[in-house]
N, C-alpha and C. Protein backbone atom coordinates (compact mmCIF):
# COMPACT_ATOMS: atom_id res chain seq x y z
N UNK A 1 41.02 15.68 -2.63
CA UNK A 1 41.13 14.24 -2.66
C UNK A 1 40.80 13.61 -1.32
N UNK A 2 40.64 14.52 -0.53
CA UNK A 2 40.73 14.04 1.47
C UNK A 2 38.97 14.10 1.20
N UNK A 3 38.49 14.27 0.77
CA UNK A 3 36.99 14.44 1.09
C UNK A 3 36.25 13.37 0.52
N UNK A 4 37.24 12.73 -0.52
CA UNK A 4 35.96 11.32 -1.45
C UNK A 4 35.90 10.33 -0.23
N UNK A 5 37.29 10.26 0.60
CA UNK A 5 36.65 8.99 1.02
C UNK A 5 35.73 9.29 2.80
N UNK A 6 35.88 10.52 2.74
CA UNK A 6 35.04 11.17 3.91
C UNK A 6 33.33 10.56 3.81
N UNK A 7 33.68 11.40 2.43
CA UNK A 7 32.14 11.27 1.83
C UNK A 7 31.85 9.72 1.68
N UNK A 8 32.25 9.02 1.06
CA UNK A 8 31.93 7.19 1.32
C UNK A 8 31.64 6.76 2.60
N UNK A 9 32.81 7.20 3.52
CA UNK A 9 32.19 6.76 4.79
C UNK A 9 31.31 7.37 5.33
N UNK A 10 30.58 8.47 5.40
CA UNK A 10 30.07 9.63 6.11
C UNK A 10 28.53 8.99 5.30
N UNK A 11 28.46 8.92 4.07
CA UNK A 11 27.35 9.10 3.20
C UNK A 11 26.82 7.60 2.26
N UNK A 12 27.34 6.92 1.86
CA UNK A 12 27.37 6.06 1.00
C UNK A 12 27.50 4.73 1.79
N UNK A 13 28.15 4.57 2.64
CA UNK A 13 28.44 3.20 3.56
C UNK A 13 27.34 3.22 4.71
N UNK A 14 27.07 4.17 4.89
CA UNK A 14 25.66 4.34 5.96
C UNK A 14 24.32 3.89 5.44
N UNK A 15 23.98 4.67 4.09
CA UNK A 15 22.93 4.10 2.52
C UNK A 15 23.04 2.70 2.55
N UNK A 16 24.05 2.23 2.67
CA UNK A 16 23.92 1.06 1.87
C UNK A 16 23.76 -0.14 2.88
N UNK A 17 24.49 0.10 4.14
CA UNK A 17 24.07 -0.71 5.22
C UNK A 17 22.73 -0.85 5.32
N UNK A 18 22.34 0.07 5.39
CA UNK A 18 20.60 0.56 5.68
C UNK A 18 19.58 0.10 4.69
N UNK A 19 19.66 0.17 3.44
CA UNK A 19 19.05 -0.66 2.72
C UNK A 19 19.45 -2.20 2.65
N UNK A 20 20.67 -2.33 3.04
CA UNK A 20 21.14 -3.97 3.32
C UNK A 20 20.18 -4.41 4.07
N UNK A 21 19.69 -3.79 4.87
CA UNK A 21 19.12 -4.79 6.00
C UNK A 21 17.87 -4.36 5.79
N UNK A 22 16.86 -3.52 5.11
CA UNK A 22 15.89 -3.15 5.07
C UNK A 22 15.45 -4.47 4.15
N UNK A 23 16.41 -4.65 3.30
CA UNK A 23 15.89 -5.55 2.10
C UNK A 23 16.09 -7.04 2.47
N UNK A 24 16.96 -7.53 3.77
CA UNK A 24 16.99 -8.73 4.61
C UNK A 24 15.80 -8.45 4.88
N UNK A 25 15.32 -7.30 5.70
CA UNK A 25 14.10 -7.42 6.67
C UNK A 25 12.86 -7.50 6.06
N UNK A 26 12.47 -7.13 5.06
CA UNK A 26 11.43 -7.43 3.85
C UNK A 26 11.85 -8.75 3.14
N UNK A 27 12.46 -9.46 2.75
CA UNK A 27 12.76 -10.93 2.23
C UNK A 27 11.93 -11.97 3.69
N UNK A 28 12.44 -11.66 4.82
CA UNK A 28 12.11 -12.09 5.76
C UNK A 28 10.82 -12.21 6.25
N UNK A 29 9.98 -11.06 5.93
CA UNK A 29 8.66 -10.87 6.27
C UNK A 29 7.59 -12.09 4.82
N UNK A 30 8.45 -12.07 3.92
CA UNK A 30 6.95 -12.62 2.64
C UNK A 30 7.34 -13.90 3.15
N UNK A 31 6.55 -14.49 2.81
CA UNK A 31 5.98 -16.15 3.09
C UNK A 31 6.74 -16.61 1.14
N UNK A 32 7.02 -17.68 1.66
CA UNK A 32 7.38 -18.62 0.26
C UNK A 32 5.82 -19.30 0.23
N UNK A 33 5.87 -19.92 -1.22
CA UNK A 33 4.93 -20.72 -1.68
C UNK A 33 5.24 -21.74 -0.56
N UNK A 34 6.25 -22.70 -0.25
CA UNK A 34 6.27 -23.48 0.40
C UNK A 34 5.85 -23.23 2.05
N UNK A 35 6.03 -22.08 2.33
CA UNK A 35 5.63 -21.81 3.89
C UNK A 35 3.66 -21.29 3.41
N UNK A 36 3.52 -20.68 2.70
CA UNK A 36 1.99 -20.71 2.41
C UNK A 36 1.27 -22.12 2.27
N UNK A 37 1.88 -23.28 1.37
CA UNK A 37 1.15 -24.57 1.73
C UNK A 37 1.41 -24.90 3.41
N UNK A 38 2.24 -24.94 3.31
CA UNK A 38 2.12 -25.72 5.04
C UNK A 38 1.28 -24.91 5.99
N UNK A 39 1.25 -23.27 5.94
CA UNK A 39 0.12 -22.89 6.47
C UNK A 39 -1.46 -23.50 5.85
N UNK A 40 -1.16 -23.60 4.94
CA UNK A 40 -2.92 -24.13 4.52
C UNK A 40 -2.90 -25.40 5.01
N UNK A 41 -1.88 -26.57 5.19
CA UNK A 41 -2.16 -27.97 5.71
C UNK A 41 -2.28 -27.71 6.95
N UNK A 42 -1.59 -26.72 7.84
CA UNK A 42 -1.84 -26.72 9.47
C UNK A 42 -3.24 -26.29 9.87
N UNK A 43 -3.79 -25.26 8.81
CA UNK A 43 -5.26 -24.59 8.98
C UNK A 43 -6.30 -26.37 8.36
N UNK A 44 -5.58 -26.51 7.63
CA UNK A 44 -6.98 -28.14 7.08
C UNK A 44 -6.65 -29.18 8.73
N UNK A 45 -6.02 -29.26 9.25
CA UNK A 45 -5.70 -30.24 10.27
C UNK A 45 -6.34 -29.51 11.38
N UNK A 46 -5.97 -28.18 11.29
CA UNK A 46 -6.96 -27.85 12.92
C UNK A 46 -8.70 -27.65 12.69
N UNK A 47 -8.60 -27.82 11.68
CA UNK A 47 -10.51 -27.96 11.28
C UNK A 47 -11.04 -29.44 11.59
N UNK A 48 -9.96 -30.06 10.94
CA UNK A 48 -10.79 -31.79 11.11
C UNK A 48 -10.70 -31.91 13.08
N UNK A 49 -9.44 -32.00 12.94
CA UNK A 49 -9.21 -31.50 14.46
C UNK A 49 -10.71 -30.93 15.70
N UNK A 50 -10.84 -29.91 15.04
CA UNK A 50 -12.07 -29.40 15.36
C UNK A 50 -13.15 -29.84 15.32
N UNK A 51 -13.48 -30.14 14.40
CA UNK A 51 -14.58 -31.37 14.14
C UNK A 51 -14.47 -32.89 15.20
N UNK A 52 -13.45 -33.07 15.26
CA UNK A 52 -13.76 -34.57 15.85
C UNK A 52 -13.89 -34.26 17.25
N UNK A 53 -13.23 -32.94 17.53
CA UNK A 53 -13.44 -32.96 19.42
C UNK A 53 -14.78 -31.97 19.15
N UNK A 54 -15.61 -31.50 18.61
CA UNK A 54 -16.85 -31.37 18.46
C UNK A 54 -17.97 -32.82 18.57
N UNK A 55 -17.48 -33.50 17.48
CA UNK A 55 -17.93 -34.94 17.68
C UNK A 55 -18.29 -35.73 18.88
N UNK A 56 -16.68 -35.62 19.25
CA UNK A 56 -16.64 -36.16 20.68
C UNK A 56 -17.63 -35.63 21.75
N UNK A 57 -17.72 -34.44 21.64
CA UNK A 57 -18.39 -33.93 22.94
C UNK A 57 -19.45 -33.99 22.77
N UNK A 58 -20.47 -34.23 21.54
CA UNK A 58 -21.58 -34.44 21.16
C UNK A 58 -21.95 -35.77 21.68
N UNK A 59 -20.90 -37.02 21.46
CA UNK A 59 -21.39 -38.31 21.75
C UNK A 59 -21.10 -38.51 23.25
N UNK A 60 -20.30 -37.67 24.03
CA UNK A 60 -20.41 -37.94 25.40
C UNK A 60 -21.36 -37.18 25.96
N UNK A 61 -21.72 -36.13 25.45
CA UNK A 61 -22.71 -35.36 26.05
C UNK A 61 -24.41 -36.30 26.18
N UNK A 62 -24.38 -37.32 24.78
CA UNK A 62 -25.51 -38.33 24.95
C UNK A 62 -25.30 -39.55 25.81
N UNK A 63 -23.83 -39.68 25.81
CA UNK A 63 -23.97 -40.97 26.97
C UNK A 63 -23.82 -40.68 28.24
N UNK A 64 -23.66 -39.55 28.65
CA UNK A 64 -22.78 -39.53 29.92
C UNK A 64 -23.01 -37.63 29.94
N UNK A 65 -23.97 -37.19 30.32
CA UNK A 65 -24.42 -35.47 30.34
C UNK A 65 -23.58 -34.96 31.35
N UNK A 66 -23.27 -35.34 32.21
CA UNK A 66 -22.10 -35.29 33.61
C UNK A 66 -20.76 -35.20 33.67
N UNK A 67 -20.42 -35.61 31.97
CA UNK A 67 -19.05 -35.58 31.78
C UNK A 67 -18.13 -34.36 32.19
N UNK A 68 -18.94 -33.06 31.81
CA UNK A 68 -18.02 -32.13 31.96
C UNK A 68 -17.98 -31.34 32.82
N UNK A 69 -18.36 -31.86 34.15
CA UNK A 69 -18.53 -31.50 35.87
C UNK A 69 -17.82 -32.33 35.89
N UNK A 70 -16.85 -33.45 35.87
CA UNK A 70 -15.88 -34.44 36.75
C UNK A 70 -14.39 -33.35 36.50
């Protein structure tokens, strides 16, 4: 009777911690639908983003070729 609860603590409470947190630590790693849109709105904003300071440097580069030596 001295050995069941040996064995729980020794064997079974160690298991189960260990997958406790394996299965926190995998929940943690996947992305929700909701964290996948907001990655796709942060990736659409740094494109336009991109584009307009492309823009920009296109139209200063015609008025003003010197701009990016000051």
């Amino acid at each position: 009777m001295d050995t069941v609860p040996i064995l729980l603590v020794v064997i079974v409470l160690p298991l189960f911690i260990i997958f406790h947190y394996i299965t926190k630590w995998k929940s943690l790693k996947s992305l929700t639908g909701e964290d996948e849109k907001i990655l796709a709105e942060l990736w659409d904003s740094a494109e336009r983003i991109e584009g307009r300071i492309t823009n920009i440097e296109r139209i200063l580069d015609t008025e003003n070729p010197e701009w990016r030596t000051r």
